[in-house]
N, C-alpha and C. Protein backbone atom coordinates (compact mmCIF):
# COMPACT_ATOMS: atom_id res chain seq x y z
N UNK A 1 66.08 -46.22 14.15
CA UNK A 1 64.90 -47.02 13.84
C UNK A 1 64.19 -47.48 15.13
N UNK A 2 65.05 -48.15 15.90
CA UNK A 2 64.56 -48.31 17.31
C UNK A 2 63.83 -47.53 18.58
N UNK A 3 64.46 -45.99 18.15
CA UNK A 3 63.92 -45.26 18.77
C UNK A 3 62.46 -44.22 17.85
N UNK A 4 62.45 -44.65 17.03
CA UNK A 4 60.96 -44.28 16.28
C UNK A 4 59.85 -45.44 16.46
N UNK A 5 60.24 -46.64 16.92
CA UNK A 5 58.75 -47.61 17.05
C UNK A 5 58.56 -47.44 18.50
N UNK A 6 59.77 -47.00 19.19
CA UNK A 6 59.63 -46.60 20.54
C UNK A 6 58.66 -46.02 20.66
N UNK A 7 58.97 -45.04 19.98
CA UNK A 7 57.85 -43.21 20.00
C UNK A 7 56.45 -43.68 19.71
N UNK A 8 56.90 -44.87 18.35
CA UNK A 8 55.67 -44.54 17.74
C UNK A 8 54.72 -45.51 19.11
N UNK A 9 55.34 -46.93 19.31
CA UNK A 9 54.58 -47.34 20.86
C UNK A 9 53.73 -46.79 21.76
N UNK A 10 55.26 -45.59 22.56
CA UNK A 10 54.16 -44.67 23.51
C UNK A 10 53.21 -44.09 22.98
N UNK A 11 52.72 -43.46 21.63
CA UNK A 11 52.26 -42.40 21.24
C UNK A 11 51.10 -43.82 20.96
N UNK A 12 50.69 -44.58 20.64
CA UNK A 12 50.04 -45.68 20.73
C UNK A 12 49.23 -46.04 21.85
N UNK A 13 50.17 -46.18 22.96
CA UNK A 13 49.97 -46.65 24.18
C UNK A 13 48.98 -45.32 24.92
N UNK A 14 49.41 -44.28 25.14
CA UNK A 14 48.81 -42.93 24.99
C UNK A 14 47.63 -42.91 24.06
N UNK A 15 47.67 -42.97 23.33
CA UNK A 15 46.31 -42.95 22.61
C UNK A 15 44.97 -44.27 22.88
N UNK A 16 45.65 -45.25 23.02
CA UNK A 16 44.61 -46.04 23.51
C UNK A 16 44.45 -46.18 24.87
N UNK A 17 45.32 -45.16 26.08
CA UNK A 17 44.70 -45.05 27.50
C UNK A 17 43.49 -43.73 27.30
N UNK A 18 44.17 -42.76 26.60
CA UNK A 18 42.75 -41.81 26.72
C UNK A 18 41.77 -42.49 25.95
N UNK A 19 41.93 -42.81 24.75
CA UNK A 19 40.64 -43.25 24.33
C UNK A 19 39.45 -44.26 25.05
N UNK A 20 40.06 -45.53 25.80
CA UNK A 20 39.52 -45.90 26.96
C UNK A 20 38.95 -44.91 27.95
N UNK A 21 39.57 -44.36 28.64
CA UNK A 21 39.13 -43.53 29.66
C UNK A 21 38.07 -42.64 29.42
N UNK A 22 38.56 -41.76 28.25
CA UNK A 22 37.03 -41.27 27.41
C UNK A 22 35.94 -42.47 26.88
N UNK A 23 36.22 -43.25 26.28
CA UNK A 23 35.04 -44.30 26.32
C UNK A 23 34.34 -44.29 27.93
N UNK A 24 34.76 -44.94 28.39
CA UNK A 24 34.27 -45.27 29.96
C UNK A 24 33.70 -44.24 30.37
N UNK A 25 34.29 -42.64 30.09
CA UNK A 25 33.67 -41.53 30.42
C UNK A 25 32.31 -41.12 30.16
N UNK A 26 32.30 -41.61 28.64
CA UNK A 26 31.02 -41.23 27.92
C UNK A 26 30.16 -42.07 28.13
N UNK A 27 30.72 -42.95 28.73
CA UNK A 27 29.40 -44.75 28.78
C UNK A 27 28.48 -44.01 30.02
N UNK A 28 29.90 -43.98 31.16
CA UNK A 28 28.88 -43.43 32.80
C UNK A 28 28.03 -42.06 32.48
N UNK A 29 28.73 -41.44 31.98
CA UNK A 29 27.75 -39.97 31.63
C UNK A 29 26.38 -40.32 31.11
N UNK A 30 26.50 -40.92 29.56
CA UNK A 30 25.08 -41.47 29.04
C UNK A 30 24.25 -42.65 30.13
N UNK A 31 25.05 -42.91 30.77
CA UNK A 31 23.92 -44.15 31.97
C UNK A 31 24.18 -42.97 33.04
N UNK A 32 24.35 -42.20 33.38
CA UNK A 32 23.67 -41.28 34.49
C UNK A 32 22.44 -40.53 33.60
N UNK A 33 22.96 -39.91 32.70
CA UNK A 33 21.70 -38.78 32.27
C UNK A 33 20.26 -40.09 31.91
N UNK A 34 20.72 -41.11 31.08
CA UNK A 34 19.43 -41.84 30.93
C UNK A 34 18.44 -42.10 32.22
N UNK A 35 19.73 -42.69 33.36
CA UNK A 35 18.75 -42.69 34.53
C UNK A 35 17.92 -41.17 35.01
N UNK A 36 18.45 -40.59 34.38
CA UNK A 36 18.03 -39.03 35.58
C UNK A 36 16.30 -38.55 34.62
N UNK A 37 17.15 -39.09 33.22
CA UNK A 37 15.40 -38.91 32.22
C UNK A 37 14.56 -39.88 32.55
N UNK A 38 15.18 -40.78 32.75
CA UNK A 38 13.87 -41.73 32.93
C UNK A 38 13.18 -41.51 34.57
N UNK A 39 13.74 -41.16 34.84
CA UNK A 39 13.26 -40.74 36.47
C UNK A 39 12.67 -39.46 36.68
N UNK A 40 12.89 -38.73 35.54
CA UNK A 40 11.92 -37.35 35.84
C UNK A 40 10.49 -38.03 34.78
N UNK A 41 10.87 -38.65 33.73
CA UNK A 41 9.42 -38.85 33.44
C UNK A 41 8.58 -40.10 34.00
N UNK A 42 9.26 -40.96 34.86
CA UNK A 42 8.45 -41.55 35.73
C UNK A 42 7.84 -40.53 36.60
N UNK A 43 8.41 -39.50 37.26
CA UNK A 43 8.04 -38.40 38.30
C UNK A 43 7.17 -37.33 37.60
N UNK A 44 6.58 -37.35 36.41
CA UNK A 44 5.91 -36.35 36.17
C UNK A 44 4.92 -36.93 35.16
N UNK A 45 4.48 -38.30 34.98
CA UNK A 45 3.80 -39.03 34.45
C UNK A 45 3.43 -40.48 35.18
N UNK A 46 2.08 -41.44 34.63
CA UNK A 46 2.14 -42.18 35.07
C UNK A 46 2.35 -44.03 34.45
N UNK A 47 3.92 -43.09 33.82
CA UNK A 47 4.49 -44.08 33.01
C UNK A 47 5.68 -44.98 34.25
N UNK A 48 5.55 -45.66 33.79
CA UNK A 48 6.57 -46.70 34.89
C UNK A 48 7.58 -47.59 33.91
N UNK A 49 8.54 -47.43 33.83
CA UNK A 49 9.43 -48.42 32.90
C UNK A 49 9.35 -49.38 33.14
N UNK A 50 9.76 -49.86 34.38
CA UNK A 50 9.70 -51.15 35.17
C UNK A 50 8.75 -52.18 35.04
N UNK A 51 7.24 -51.81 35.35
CA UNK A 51 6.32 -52.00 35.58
C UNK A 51 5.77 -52.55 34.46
N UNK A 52 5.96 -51.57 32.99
CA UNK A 52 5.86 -52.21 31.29
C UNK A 52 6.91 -53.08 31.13
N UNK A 53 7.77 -53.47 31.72
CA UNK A 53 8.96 -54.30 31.11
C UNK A 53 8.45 -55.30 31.79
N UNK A 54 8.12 -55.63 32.78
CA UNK A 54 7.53 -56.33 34.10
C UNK A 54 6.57 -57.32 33.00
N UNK A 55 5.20 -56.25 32.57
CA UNK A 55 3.91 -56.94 32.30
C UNK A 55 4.21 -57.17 30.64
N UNK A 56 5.45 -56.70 30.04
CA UNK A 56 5.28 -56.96 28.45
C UNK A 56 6.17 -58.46 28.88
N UNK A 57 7.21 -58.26 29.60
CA UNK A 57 7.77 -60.03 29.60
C UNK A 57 6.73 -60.93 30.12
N UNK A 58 6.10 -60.69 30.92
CA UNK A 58 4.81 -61.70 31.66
C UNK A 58 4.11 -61.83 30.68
N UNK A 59 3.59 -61.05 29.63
CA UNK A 59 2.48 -61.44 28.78
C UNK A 59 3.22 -62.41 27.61
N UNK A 60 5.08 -62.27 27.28
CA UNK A 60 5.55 -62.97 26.83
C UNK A 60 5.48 -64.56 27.48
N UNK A 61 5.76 -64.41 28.24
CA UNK A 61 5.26 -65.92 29.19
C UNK A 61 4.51 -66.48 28.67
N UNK A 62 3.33 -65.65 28.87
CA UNK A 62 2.26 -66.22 29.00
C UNK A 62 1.32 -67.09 27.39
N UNK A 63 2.35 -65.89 26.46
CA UNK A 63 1.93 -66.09 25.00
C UNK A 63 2.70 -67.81 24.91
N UNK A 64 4.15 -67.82 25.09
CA UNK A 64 4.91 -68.81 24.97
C UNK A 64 3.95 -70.15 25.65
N UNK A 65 3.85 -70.10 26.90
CA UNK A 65 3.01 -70.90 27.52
C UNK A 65 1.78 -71.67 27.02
N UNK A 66 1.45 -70.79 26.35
CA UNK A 66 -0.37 -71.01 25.60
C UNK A 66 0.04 -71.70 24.29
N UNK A 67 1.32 -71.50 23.91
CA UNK A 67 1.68 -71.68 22.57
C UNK A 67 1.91 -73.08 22.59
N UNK A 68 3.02 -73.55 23.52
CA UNK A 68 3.10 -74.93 24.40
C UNK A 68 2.38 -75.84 24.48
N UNK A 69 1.37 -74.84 25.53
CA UNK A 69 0.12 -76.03 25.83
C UNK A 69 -0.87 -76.68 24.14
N UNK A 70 -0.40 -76.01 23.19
CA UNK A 70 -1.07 -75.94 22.10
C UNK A 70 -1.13 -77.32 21.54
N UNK A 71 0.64 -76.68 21.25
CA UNK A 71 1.27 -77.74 20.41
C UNK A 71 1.06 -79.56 21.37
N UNK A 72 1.45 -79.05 22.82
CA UNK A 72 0.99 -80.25 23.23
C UNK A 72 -0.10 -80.91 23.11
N UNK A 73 -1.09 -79.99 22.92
CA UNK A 73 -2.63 -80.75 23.15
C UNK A 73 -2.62 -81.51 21.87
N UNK A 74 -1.95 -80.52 20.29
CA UNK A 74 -2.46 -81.30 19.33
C UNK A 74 -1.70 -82.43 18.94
N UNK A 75 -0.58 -82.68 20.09
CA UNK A 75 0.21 -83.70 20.07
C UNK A 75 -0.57 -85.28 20.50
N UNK A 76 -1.22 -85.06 21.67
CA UNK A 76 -1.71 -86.05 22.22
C UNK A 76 -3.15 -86.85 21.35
């Protein structure tokens, strides 16, 4: 009996080191290739990821801000 939860352990233990390692594998693979797409279509367009993430959070700001000053004004 002792030596079957043994087995069954390693065979456990084994299975959840590859499965990790393949996880982790597949994570870096999909974050290399995403970077490598997003970098050829920054390089062959004049789309910028950065740059939209940049001006869509700033215009979030800016909405929040206005929204603020709103509520304050109709506070006073």
């Amino acid at each position: 009996m002792e030596e079957t939860l043994r087995a069954m352990h390693l065979a456990n233990t084994v299975d959840n080191t590859y499965e990790w390692g393949v996880g982790w594998l597949r994570t870096l693979l999909a974050a290399i290739i995403s970077a490598l797409i997003v970098s050829y279509i920054e390089s062959v367009s004049d789309f910028t990821l950065w740059g939209w993430t940049v001006e869509w959070f700033w215009g979030e700001v800016q909405d929040l801000a206005d929204w603020l000053a709103d509520k304050v004004s109709n506070i006073g």
